[in-house]
C-alpha atoms as a PDB file:
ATOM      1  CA  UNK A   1      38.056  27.370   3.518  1.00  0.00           C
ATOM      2  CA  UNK A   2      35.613  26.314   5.841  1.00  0.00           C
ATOM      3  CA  UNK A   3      33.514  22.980   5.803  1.00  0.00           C
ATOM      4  CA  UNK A   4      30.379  24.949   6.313  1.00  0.00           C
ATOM      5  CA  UNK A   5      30.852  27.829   3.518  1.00  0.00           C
ATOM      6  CA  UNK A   6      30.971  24.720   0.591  1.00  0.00           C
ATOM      7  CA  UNK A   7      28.128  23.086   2.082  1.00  0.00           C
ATOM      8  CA  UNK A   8      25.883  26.384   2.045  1.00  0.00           C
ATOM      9  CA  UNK A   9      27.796  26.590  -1.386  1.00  0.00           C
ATOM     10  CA  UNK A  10      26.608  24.065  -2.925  1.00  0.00           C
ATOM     11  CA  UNK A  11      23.476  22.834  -0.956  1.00  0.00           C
ATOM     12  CA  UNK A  12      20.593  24.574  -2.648  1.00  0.00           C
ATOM     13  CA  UNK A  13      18.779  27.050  -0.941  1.00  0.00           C
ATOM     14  CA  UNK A  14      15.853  25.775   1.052  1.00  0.00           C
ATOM     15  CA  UNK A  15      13.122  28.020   0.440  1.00  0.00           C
ATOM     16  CA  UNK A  16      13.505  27.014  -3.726  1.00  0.00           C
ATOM     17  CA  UNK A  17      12.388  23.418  -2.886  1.00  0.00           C
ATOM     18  CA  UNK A  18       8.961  24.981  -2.014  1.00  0.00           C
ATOM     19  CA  UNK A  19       7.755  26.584  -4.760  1.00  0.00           C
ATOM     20  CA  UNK A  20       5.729  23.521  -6.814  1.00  0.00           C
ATOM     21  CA  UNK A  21       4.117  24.784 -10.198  1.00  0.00           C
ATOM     22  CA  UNK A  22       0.760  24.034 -10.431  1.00  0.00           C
ATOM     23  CA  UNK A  23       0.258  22.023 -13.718  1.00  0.00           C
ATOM     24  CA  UNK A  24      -3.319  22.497 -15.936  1.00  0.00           C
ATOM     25  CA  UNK A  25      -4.187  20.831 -19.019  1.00  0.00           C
ATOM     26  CA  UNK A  26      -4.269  22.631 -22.004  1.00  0.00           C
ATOM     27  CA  UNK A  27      -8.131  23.175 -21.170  1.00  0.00           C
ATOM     28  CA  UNK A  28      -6.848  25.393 -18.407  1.00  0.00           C
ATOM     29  CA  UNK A  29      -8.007  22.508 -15.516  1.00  0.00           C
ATOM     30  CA  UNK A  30      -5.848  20.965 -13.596  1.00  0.00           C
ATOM     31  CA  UNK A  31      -4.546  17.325 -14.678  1.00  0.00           C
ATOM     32  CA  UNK A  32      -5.560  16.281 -10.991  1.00  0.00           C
ATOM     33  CA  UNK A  33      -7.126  17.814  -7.998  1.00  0.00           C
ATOM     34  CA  UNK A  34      -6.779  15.471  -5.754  1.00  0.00           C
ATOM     35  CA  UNK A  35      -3.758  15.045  -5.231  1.00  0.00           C
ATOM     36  CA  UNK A  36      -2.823  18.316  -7.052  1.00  0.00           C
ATOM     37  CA  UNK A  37      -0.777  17.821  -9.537  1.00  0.00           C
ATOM     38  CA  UNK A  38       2.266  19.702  -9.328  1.00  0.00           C
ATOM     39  CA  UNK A  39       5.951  19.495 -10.561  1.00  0.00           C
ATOM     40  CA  UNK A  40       8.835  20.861  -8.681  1.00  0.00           C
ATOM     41  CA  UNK A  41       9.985  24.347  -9.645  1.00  0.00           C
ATOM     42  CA  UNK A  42      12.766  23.178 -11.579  1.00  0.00           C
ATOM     43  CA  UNK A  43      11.085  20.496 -14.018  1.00  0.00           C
ATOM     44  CA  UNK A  44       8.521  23.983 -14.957  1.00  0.00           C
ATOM     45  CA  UNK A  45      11.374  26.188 -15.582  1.00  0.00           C
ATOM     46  CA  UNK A  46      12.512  22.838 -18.150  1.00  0.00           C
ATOM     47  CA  UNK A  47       9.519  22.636 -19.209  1.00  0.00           C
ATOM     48  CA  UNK A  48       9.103  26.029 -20.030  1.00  0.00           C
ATOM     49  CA  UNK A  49      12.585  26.112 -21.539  1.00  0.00           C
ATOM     50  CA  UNK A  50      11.649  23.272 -24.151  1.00  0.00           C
ATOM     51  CA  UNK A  51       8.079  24.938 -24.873  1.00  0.00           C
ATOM     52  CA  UNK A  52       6.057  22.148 -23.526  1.00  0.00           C
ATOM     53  CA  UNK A  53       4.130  24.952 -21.237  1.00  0.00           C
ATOM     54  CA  UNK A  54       3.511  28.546 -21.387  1.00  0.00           C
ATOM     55  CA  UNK A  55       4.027  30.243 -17.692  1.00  0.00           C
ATOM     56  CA  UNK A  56       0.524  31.961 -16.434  1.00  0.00           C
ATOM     57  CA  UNK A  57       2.070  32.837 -12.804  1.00  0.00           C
ATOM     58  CA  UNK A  58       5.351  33.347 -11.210  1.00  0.00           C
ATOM     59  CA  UNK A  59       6.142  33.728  -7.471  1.00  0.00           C
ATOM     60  CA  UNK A  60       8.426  36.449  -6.701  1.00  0.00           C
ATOM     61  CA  UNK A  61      11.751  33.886  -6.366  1.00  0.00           C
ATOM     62  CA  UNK A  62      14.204  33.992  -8.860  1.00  0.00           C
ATOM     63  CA  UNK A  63      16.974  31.340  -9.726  1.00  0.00           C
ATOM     64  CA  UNK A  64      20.175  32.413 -11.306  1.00  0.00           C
ATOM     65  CA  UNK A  65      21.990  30.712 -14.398  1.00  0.00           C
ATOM     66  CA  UNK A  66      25.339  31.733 -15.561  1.00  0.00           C
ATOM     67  CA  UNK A  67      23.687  33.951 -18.006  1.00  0.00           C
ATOM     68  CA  UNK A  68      20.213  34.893 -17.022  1.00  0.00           C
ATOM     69  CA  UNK A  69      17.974  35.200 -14.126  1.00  0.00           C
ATOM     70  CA  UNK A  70      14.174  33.697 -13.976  1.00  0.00           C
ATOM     71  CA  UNK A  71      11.305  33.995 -11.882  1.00  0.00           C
ATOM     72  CA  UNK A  72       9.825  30.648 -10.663  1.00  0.00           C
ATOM     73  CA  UNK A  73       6.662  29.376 -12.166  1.00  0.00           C
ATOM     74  CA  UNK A  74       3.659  29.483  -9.987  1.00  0.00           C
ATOM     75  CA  UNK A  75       1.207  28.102 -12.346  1.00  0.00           C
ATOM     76  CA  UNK A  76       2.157  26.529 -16.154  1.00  0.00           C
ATOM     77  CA  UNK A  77      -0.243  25.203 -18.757  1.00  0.00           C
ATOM     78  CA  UNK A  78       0.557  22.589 -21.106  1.00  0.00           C
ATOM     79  CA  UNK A  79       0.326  23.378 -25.159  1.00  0.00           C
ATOM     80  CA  UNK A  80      -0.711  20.136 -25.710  1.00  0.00           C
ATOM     81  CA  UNK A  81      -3.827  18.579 -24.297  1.00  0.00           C
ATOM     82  CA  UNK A  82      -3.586  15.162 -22.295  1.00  0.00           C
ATOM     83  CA  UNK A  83      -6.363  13.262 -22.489  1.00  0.00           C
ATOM     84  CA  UNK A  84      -7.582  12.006 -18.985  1.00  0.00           C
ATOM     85  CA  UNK A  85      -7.797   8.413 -17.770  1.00  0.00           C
ATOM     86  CA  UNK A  86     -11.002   7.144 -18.434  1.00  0.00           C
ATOM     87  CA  UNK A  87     -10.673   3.940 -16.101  1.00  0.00           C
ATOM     88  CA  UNK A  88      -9.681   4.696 -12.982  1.00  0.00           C
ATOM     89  CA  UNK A  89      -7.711   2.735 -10.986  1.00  0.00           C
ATOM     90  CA  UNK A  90      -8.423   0.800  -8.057  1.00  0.00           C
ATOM     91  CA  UNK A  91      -6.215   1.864  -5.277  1.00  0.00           C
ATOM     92  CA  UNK A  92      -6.310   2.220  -1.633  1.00  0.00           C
ATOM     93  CA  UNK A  93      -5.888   6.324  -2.495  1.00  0.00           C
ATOM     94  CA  UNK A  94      -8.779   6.215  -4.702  1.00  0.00           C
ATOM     95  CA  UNK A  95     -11.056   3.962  -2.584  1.00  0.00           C
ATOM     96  CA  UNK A  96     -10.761   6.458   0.244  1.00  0.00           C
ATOM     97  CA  UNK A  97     -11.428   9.294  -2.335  1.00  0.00           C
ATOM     98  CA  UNK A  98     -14.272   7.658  -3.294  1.00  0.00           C
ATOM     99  CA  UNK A  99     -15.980   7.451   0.043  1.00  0.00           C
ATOM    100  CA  UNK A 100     -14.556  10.961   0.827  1.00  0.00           C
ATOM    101  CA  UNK A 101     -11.923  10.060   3.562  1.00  0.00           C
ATOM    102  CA  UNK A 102     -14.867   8.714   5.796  1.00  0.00           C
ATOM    103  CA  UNK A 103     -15.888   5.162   7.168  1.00  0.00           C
ATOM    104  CA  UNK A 104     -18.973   3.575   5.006  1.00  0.00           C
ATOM    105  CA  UNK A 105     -20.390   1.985   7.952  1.00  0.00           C
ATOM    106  CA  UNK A 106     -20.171   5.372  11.062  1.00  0.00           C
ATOM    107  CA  UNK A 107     -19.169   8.151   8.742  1.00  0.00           C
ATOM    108  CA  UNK A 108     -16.291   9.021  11.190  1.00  0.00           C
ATOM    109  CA  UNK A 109     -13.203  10.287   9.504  1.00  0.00           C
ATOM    110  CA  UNK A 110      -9.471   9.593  10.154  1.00  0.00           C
ATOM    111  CA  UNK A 111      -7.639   6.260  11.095  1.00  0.00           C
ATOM    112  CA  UNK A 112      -8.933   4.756   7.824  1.00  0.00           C
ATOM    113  CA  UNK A 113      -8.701   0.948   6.878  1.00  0.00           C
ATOM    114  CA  UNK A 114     -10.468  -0.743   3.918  1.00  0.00           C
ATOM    115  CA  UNK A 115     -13.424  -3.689   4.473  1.00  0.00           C
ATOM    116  CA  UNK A 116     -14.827  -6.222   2.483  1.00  0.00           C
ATOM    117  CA  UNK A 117     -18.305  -6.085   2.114  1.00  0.00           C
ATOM    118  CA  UNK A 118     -18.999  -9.967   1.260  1.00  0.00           C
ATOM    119  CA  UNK A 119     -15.743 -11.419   3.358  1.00  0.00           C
ATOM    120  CA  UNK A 120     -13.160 -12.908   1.487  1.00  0.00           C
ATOM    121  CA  UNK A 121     -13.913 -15.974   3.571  1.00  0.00           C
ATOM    122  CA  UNK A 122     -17.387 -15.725   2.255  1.00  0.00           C
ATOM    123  CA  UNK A 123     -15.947 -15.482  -1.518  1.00  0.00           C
ATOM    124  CA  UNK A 124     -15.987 -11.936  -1.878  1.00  0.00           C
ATOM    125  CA  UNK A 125     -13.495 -10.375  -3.701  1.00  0.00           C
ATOM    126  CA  UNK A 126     -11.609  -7.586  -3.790  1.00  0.00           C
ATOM    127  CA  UNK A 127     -12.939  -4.575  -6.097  1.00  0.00           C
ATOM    128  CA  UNK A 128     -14.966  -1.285  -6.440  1.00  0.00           C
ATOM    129  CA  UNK A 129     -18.562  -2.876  -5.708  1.00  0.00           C
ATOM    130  CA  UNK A 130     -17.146  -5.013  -2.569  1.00  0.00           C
ATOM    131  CA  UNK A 131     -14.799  -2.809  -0.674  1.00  0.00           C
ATOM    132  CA  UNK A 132     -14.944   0.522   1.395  1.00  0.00           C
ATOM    133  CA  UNK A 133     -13.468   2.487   3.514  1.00  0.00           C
ATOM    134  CA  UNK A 134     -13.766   1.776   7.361  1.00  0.00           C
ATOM    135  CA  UNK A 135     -12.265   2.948  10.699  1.00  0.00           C
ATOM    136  CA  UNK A 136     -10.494   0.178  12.533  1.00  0.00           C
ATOM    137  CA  UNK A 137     -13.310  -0.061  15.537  1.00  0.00           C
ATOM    138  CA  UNK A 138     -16.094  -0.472  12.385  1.00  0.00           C
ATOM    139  CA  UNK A 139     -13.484  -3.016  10.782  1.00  0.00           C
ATOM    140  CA  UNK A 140     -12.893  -5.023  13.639  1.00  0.00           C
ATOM    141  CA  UNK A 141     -16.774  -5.277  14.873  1.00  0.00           C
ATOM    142  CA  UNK A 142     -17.728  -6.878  11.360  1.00  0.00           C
ATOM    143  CA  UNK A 143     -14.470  -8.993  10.954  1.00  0.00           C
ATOM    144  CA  UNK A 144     -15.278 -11.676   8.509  1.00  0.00           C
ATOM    145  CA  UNK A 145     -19.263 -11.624   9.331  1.00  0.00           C
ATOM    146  CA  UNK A 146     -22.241 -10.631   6.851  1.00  0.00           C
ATOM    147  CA  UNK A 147     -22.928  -7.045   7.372  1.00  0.00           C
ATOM    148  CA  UNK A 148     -26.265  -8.790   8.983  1.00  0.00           C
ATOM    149  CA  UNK A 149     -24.525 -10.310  11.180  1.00  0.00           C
ATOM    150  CA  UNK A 150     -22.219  -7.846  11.854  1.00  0.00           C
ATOM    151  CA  UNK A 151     -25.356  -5.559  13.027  1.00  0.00           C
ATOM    152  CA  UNK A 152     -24.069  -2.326  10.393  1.00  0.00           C
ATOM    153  CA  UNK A 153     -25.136  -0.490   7.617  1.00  0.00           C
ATOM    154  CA  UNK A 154     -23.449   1.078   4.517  1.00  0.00           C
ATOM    155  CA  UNK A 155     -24.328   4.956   4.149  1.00  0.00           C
ATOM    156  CA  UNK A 156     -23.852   4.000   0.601  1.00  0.00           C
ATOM    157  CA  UNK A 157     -23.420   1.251  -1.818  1.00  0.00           C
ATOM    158  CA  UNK A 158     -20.347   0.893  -3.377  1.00  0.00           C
ATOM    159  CA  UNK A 159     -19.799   1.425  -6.605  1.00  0.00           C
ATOM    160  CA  UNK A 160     -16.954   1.604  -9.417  1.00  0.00           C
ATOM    161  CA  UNK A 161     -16.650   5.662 -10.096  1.00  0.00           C
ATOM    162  CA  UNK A 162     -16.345   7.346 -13.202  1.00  0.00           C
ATOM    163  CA  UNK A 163     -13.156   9.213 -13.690  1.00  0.00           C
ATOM    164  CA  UNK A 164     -14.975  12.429 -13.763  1.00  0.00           C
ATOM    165  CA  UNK A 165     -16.337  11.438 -10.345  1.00  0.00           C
ATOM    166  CA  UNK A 166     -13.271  11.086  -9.119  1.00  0.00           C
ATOM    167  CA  UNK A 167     -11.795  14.441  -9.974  1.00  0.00           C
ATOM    168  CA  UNK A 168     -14.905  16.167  -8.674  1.00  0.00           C
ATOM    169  CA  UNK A 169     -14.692  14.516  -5.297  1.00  0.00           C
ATOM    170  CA  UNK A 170     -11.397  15.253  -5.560  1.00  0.00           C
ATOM    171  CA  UNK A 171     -12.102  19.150  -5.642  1.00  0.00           C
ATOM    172  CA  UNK A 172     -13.784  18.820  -2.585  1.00  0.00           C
ATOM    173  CA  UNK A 173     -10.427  18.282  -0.583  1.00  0.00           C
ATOM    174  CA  UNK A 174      -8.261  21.509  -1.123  1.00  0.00           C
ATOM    175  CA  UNK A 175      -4.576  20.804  -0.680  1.00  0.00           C
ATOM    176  CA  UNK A 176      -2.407  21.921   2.785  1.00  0.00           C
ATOM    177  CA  UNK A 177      -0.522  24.067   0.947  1.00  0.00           C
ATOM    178  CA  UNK A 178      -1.830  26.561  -2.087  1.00  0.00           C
ATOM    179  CA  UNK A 179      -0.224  29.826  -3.486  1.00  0.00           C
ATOM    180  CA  UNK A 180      -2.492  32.481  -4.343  1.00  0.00           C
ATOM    181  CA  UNK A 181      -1.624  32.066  -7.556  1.00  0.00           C
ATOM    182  CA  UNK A 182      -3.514  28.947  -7.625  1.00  0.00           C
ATOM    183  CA  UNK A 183      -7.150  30.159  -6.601  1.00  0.00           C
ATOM    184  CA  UNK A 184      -8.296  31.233 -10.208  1.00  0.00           C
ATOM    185  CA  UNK A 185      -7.467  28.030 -11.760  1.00  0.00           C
ATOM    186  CA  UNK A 186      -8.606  25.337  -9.420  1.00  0.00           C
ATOM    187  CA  UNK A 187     -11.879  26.739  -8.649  1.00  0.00           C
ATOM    188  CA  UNK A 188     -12.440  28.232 -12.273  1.00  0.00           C
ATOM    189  CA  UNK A 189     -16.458  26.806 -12.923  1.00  0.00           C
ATOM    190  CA  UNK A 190     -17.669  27.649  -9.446  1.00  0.00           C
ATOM    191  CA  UNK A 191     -20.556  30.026  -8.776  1.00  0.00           C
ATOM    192  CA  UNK A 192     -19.298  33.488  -9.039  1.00  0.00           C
ATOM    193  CA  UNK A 193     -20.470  35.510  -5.883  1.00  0.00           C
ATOM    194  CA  UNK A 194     -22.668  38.916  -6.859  1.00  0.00           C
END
């Protein structure tokens, strides 16, 4: 027997590791948008198995058991509701999210650090109303100065967001990768076209 046959034997097949389940509250919204959440295939098809969710979507994959064959979930929705976080918490992730992915001080987007507002050397401290989100050229021309002194402006005051805020900005950043499947129930309140 050759090395290669039991390691294709036993090595699951590749194309099963990308089928994620997209996972909705038992309101029919997703627990997250942003990022999506989603489970690997096999903790749905558990899931499913100990009637935790009911299955809305399958892709067209099956996986085999000994005794039966199943189609992978697509989409599940869970029979009890989960109530969401009301406090969000303050991460780098969520910071960025906040200020949708773009510097507070050029609006530029990509190579994204975090600044404090009032230094730290002035006795500012680190939360929601005295940090954003800055490129590193914005970040290093206000270094520890005032942001008088530093000769920039916000585009926005920060602020602590509501969860709810959150999730919505959160809709505005689809995910790379999103199964047809998907479409119905992440953008189910938006403006139907006539």
């Amino acid at each position: 027997m050759s090395g290669d046959f039991r390691t294709e034997f036993v090595r699951e097949p590749s194309g099963l590791r990308h089928h994620p389940a997209l996972v909705l509250n038992a309101d029919y919204r997703p627990l997250s948008y942003y990022p999506l959440s989603l489970w690997p295939w096999q903790e749905a098809i558990k899931a499913a198995y100990l009637d935790r969710v009911d299955i809305l979507a399958e892709y067209d994959q099956v996986v085999h058991s000994p005794t039966m064959e199943i189609r992978i979930p697509s989409v599940v929705v869970l029979r009890d509701y989960v109530q969401p976080q009301s406090k969000v918490a303050f991460t780098r992730f969520n910071l960025f999210l906040r200020d949708g992915f773009r510097c507070q001080y050029c609006g530029s987007k990509g190579d994204l650090t975090f600044d404090h507002v009032v230094p730290r050397a002035a006795g500012g401290i680190t939360s929601w109303q005295n940090v954003v989100a800055a490129c590193s050229p914005c970040n290093l021309r206000k270094g520890s100065k005032s942001l008088r002194a530093s000769g920039l402006q916000l585009t926005k005051p920060p602020r602590q967001p509501q969860s709810e805020q959150l999730r919505n900005m959160g809709r505005k950043f689809p995910p790379n990768l999103m199964h047809e499947s998907w479409i119905d129930f992440l953008y189910w309140d938006a403006e139907l076209e006539e």
